[in-house]
Protein backbone atom coordinates (compact mmCIF):
# COMPACT_ATOMS: atom_id res chain seq x y z
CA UNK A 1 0.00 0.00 0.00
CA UNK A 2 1.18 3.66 -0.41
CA UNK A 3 2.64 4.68 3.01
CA UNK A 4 1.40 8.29 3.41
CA UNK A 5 4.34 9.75 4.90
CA UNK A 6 3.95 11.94 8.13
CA UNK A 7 4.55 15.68 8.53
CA UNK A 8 6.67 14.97 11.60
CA UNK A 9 9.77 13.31 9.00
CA UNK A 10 9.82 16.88 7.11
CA UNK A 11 10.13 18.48 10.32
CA UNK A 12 13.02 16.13 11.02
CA UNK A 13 14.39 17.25 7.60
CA UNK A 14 14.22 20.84 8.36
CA UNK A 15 15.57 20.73 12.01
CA UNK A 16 18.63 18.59 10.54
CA UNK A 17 19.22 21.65 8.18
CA UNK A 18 19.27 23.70 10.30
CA UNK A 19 21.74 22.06 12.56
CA UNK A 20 23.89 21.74 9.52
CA UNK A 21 23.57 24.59 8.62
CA UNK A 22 24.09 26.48 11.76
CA UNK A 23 22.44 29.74 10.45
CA UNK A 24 19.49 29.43 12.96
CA UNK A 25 16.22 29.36 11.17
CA UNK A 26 15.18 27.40 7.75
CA UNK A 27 14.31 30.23 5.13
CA UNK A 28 13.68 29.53 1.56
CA UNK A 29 17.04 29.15 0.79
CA UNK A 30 18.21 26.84 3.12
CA UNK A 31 16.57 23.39 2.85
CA UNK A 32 15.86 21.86 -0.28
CA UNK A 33 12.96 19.85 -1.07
CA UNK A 34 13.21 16.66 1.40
CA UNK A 35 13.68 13.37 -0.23
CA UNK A 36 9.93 12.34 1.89
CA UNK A 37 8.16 14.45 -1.03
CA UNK A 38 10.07 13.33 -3.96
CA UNK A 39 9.22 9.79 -2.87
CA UNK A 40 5.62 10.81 -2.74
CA UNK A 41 5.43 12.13 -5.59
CA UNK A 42 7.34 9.38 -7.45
CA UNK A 43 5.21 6.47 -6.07
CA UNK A 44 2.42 8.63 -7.19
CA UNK A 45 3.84 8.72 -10.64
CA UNK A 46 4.17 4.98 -10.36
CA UNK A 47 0.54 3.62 -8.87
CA UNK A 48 -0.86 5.88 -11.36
CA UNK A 49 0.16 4.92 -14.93
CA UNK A 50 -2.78 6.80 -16.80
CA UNK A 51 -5.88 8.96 -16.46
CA UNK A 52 -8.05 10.65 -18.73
CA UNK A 53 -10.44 13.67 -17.53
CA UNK A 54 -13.99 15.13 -18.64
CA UNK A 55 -13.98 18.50 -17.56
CA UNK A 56 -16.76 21.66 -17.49
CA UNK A 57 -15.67 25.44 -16.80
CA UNK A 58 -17.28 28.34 -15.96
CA UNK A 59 -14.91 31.11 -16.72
CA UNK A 60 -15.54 35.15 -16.00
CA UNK A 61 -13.41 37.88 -17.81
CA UNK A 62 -15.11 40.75 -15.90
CA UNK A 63 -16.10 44.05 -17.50
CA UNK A 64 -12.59 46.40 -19.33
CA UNK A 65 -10.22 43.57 -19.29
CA UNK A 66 -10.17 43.17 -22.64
CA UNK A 67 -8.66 45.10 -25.60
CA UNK A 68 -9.20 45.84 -28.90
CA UNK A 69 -8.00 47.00 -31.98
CA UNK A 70 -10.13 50.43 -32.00
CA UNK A 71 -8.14 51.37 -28.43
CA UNK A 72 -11.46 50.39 -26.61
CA UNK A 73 -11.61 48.22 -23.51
CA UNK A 74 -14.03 45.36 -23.60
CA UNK A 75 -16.11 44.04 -22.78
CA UNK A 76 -18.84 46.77 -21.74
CA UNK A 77 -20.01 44.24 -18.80
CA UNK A 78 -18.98 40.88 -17.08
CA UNK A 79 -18.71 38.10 -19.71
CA UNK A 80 -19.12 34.62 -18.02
CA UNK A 81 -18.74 31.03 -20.48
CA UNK A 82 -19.46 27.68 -20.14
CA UNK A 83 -16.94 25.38 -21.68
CA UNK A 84 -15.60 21.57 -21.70
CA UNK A 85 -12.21 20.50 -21.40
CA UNK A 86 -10.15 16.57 -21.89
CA UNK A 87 -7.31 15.52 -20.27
CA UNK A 88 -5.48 12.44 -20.74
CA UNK A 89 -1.97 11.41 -19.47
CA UNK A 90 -0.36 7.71 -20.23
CA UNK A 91 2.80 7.11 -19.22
CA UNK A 92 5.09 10.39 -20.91
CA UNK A 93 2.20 10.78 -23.13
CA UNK A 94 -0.62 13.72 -23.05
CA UNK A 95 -3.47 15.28 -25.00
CA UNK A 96 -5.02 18.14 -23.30
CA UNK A 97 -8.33 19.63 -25.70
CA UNK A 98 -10.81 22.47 -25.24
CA UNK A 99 -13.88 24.38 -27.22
CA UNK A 100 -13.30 27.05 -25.07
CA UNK A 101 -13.79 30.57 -26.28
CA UNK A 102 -11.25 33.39 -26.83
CA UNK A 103 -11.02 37.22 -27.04
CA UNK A 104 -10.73 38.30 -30.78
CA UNK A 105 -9.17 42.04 -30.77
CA UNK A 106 -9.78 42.29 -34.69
CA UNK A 107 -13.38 41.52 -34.32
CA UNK A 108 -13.65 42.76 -30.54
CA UNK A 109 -15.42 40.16 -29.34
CA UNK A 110 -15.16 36.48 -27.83
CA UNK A 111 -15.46 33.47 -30.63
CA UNK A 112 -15.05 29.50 -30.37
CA UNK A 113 -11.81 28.52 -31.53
CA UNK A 114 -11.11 24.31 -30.77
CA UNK A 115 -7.82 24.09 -29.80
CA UNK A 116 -5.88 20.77 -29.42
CA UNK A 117 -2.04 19.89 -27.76
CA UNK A 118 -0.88 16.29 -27.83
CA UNK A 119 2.83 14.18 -27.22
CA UNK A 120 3.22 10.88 -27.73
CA UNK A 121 6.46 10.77 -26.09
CA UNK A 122 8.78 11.61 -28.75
CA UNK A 123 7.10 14.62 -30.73
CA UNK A 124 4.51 17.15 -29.63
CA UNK A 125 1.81 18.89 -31.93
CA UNK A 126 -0.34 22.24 -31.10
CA UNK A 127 -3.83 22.48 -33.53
CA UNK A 128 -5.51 26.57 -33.15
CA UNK A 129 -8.95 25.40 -35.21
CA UNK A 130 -10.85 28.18 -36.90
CA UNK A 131 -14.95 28.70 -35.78
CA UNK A 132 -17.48 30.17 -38.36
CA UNK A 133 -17.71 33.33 -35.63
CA UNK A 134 -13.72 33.84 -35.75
CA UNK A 135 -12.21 36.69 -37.62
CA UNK A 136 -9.40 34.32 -38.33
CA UNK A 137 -9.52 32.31 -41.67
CA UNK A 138 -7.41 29.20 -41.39
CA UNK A 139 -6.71 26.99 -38.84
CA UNK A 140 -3.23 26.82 -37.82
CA UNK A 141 -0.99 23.87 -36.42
CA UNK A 142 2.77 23.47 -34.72
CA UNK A 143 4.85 20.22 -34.62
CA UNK A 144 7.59 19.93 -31.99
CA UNK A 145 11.09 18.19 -32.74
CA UNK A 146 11.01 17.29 -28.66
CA UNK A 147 8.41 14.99 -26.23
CA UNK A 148 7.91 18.56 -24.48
CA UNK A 149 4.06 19.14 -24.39
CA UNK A 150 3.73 23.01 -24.56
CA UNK A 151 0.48 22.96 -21.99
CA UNK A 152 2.71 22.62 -18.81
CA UNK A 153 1.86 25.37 -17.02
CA UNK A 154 -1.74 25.71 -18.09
CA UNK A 155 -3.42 26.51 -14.94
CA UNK A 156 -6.53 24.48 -16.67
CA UNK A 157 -4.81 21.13 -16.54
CA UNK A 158 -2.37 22.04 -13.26
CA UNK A 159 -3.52 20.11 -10.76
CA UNK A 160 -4.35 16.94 -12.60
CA UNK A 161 -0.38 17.12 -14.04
CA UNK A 162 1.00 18.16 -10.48
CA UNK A 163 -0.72 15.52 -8.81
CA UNK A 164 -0.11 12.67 -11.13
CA UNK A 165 3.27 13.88 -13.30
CA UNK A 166 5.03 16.58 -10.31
CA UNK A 167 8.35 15.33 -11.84
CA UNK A 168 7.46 15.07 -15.37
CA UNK A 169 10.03 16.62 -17.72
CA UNK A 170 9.80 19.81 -18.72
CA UNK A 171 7.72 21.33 -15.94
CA UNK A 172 8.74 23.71 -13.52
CA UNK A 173 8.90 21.36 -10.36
CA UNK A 174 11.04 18.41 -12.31
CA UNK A 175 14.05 20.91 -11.31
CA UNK A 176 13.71 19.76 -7.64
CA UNK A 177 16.92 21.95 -6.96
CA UNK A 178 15.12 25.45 -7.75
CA UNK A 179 12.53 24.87 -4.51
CA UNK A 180 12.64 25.67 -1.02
CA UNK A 181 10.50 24.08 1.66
CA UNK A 182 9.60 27.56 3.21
CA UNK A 183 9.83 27.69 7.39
CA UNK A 184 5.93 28.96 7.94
CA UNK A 185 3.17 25.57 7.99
CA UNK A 186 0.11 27.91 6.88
CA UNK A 187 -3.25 26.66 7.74
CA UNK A 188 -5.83 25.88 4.64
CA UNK A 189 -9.27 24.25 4.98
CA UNK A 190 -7.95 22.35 8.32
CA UNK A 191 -4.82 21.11 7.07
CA UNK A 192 -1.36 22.60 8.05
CA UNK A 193 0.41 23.01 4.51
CA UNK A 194 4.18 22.25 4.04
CA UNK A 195 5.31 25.24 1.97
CA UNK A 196 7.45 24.99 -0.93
CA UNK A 197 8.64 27.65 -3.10
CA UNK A 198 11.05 29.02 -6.53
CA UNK A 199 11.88 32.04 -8.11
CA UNK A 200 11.48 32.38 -11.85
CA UNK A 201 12.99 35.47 -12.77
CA UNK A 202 10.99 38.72 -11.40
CA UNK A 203 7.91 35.67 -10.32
CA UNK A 204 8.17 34.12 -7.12
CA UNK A 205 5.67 30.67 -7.33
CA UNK A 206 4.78 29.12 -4.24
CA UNK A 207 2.51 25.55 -3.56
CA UNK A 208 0.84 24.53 -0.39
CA UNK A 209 1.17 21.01 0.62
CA UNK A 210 -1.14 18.39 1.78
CA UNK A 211 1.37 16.29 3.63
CA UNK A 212 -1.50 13.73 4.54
CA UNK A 213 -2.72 13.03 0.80
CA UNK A 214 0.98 12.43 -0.69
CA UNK A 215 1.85 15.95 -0.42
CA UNK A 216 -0.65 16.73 -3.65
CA UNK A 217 -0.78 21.19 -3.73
CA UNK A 218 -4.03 22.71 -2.21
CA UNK A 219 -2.91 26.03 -3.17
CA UNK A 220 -0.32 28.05 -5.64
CA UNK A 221 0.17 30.90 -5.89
CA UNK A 222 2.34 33.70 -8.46
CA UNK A 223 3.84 37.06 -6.81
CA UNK A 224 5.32 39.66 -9.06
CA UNK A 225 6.69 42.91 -7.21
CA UNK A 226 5.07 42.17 -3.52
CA UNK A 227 1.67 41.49 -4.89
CA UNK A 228 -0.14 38.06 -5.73
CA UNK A 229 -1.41 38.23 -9.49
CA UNK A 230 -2.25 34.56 -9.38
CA UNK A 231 -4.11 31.78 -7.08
CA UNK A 232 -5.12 28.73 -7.83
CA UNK A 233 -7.28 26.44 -5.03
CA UNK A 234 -7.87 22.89 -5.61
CA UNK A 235 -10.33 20.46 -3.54
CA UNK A 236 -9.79 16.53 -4.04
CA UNK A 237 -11.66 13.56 -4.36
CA UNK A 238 -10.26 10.08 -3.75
CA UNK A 239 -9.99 7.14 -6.20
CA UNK A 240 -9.26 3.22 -5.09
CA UNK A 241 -6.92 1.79 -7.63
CA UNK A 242 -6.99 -2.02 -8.44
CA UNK A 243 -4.36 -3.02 -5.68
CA UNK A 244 -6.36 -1.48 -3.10
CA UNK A 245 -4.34 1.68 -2.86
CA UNK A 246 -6.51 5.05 -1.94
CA UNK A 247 -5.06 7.82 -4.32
CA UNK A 248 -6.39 12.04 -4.40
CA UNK A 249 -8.23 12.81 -7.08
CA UNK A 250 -8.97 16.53 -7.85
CA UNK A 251 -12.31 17.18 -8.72
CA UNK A 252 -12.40 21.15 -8.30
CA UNK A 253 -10.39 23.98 -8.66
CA UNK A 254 -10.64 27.69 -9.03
CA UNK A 255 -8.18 30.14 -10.93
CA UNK A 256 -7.97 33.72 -10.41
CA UNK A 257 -5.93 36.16 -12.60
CA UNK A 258 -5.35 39.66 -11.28
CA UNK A 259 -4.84 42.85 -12.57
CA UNK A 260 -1.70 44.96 -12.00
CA UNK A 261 -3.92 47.40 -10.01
CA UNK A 262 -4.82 44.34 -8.53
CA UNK A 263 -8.44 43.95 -9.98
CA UNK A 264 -9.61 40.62 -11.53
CA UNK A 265 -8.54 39.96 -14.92
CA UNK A 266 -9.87 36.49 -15.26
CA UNK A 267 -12.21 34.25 -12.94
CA UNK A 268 -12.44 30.11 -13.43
CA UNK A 269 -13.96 27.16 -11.91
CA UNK A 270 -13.37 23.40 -13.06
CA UNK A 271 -15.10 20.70 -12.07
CA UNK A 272 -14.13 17.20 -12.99
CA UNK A 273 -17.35 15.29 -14.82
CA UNK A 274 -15.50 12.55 -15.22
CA UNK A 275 -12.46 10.70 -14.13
CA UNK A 276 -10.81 7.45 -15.29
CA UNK A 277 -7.50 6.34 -13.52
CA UNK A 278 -4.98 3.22 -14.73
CA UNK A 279 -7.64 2.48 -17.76
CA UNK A 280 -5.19 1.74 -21.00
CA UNK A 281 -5.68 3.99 -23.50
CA UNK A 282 -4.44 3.45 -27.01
CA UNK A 283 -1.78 5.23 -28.08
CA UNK A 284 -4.04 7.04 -30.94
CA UNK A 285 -5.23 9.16 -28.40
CA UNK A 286 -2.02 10.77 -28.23
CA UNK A 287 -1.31 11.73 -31.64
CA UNK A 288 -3.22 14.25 -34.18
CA UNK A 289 -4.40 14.58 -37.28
CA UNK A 290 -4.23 17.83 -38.76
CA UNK A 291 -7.70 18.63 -40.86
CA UNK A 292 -7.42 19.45 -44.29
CA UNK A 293 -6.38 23.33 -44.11
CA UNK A 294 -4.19 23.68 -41.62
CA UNK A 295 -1.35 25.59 -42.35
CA UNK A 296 1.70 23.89 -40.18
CA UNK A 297 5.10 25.19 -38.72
CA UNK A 298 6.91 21.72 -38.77
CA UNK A 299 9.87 22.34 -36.97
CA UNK A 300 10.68 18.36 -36.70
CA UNK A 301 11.08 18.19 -40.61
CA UNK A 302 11.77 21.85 -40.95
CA UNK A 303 8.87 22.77 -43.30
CA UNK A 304 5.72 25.16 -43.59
CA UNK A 305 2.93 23.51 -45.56
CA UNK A 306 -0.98 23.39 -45.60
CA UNK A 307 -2.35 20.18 -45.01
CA UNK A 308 -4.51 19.34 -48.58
CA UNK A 309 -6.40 16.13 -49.24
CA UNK A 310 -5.32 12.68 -48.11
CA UNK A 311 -2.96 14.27 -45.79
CA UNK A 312 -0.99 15.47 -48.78
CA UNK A 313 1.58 18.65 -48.38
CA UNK A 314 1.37 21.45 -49.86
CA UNK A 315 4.63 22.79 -49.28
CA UNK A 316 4.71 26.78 -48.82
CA UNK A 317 8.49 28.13 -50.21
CA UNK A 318 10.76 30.74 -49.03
CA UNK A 319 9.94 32.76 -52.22
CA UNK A 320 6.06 32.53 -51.52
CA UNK A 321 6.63 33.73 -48.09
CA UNK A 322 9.56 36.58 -49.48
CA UNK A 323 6.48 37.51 -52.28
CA UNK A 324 3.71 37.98 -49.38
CA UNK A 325 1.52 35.43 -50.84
CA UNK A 326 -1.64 35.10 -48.70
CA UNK A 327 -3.41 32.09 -47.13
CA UNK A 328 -5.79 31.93 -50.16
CA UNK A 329 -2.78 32.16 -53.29
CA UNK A 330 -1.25 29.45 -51.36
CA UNK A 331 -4.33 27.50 -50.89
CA UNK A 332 -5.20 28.04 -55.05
CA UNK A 333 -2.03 27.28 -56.25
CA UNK A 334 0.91 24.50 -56.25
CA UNK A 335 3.80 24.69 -54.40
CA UNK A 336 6.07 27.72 -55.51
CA UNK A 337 3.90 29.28 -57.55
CA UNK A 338 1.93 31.39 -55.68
CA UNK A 339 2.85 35.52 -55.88
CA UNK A 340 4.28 34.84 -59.41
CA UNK A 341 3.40 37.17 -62.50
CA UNK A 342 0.63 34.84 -63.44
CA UNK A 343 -1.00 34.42 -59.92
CA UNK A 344 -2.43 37.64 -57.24
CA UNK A 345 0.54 37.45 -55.22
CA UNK A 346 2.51 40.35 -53.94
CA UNK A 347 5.19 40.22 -57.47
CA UNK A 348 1.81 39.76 -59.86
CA UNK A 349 0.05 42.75 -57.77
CA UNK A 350 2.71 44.47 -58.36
CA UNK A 351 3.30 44.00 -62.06
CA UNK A 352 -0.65 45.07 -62.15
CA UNK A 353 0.09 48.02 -60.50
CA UNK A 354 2.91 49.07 -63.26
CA UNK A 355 0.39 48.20 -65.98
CA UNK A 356 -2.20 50.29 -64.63
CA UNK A 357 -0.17 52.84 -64.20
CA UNK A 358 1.51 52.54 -67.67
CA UNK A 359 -2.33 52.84 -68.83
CA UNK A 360 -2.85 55.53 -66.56
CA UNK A 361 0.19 58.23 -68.41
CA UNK A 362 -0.78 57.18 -71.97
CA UNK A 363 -4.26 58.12 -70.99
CA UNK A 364 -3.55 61.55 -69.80
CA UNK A 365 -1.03 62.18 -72.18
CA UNK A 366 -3.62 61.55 -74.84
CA UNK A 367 -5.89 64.04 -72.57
CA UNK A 368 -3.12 66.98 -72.79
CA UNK A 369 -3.05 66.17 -76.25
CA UNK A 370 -6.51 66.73 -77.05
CA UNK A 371 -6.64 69.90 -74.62
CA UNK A 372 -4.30 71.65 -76.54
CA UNK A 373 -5.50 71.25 -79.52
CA UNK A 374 -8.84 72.32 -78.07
CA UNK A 375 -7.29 75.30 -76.63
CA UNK A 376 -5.38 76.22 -80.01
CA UNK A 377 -6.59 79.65 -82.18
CA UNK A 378 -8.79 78.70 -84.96
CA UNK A 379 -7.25 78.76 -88.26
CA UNK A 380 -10.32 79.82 -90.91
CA UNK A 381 -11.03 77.80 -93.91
CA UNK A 382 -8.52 77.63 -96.87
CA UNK A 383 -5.46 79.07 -94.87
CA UNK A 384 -2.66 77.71 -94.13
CA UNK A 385 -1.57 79.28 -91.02
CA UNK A 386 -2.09 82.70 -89.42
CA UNK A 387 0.71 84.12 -92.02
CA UNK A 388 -0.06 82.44 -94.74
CA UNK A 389 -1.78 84.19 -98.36
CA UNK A 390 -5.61 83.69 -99.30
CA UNK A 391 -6.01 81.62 -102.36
């Protein structure tokens, strides 16, 4: 069974850092994190080998947080959204999904726009889909050359990674050397919190730890300059696995983003609809598809293409992109050919733009022509100039 560890070893840990150290009190700098909550966390990672999670947000962006392109804050009162979310974790392996809406500064308002982010251990891939209400007109997709998934500090899927994948490469605890078990045991809900905390550049992070539940974080929160712009609280559930072993579960959280003036920026509660832990899933739940449309950044093979039929390539060029060619020349044309004299890209717009204007001086040259002539003295009938003899 998982032995939950007791509070009273970390306070072991700490007093024998102190003696060591011999600098009186533990601050932040002093002890390191204690070997009792690596070994938490990694027989977490262990007992827990996958999970996948339904979940449903409500999510505020109150009144003036939002801007837009005419210089206009938005929006004009409190703008609440439902939306779903998916998480799923196997192994190194994650897709995170959501329908969730975002702010549109072109169009200054909220759309849909389906966004996807999967790994399946050796590459990653990020999908920005396109809604019918978006100002945007393709969708958009990014392939990785690493494993790294680039949702790890999403504060949506937070405290099902923490909990399950603390040490999982690439986020910001897996550098165990960066955080401090901090000397104060704050009090949250009941439970007296073990305290753990990093600097990342000008942002001090902090988690609260539940040292009965496998030291899983009740609380983090962000500081920038003396004053919190970020806190996230999370309530847990409890799943039994197969072996008998009791494991947290979190099944609520709620985000809030402040303002530099220290007003709310952004407002969200998740609740878990659904949890699944240690079920196999296949491995085609960890890799994508991109529809036909997308135009990709592959930085694995080094390309930029739109996906076409059949999952074909269409391969976008250096030249197109020097030429300016647009989503729809590149979409109406083969590979290398959009921009060119015979197509609407920037080089054919251009050589438009000298006919046009070639038209443009022959037709008021003709003009000045014609003026003058209009604007010559009249020479009467039979003459042939004003100093010329009458026949």
């Amino acid at each position: 069974m998982f032995l939950l560890q007791s509070r009273r070893v970390v306070l072991i840990t700490l007093v024998t850092a102190i003696l060591a150290s011999g600098n009186g009190p533990v601050t932040a700098q002093d002890a390191a994190l204690p070997e009792e909550i690596l070994s938490a966390w990694r027989h977490r990672e262990q007992a827990v080998r996958s999970a996948r999670f339904e979940l449903k947000e409500t999510i505020t962006y109150p009144k003036h947080t939002q801007s837009g392109k005419s210089g206009r804050s938005h929006p004009e009162k409190d703008a609440t959204f439902d939306q779903t979310r998916t998480f799923s974790l196997q192994d190194l392996m994650l897709r995170h999904t959501t329908d969730g809406p975002k702010w549109n500064a072109e169009r200054e308002e909220f759309v849909p726009r389906p966004y996807a982010c999967v790994t399946n251990g050796v590459t990653s891939k990020a999908f920005h889909g396109v809604s019918a209400a978006s100002n945007d007109n393709y969708p958009v997709g990014f392939v990785k050359a690493d494993a790294k998934h680039q949702d790890l500090d999403n504060y949506h899927i937070y405290p099902i990674l923490v909990t399950y994948r603390p040490l999982y490469p690439g986020t910001e605890l897996v550098d165990t050397q960066r955080w401090r078990v901090k000397p104060e045991q704050p009090l949250l809900s009941g439970v007296s919190c073990v305290v753990i905390a990093a600097q990342f550049g000008s942002v001090s992070k902090s988690l609260w730890l539940d040292p009965a539940r496998g030291y899983v974080p009740l609380r983090q929160i962000w500081v920038l300059d003396g004053r919190t712009f970020f806190q996230l609280d999370v309530t847990y559930g409890h799943a039994d696995l197969s072996a008998g072993e009791r494991v947290p579960v979190p099944i609520r959280w709620h985000a809030v983003h402040y303002e530099t003036g220290g007003g709310v920026h952004e407002n969200c509660v998740t609740t878990t609809v659904k949890s699944e832990l240690n079920r196999t899933l296949p491995k085609e739940e960890f890799e994508f598809e991109f529809p036909v449309g997308t135009k990709v950044r592959d930085s694995k093979s080094k390309e930029f293409y739109i996906i076409r039929d059949g999952s074909a390539k269409r391969i976008i060029t250096d030249d197109e992109m020097s030429r300016g060619s647009n989503y729809e020349e590149l979409l109406a044309t083969e590979s290398g050919q959009a921009g060119l004299v015979s197509g609407p890209g920037l080089a054919g717009r251009s050589r438009l733009m000298l006919f046009a204007l070639g038209l443009t001086v022959v037709g008021v040259g003709m003009w000045l022509v014609v003026r003058r002539k209009s604007l010559s003295p009249a020479v009467p009938p039979g003459t042939t100039g004003a100093t010329g003899t009458t026949s």
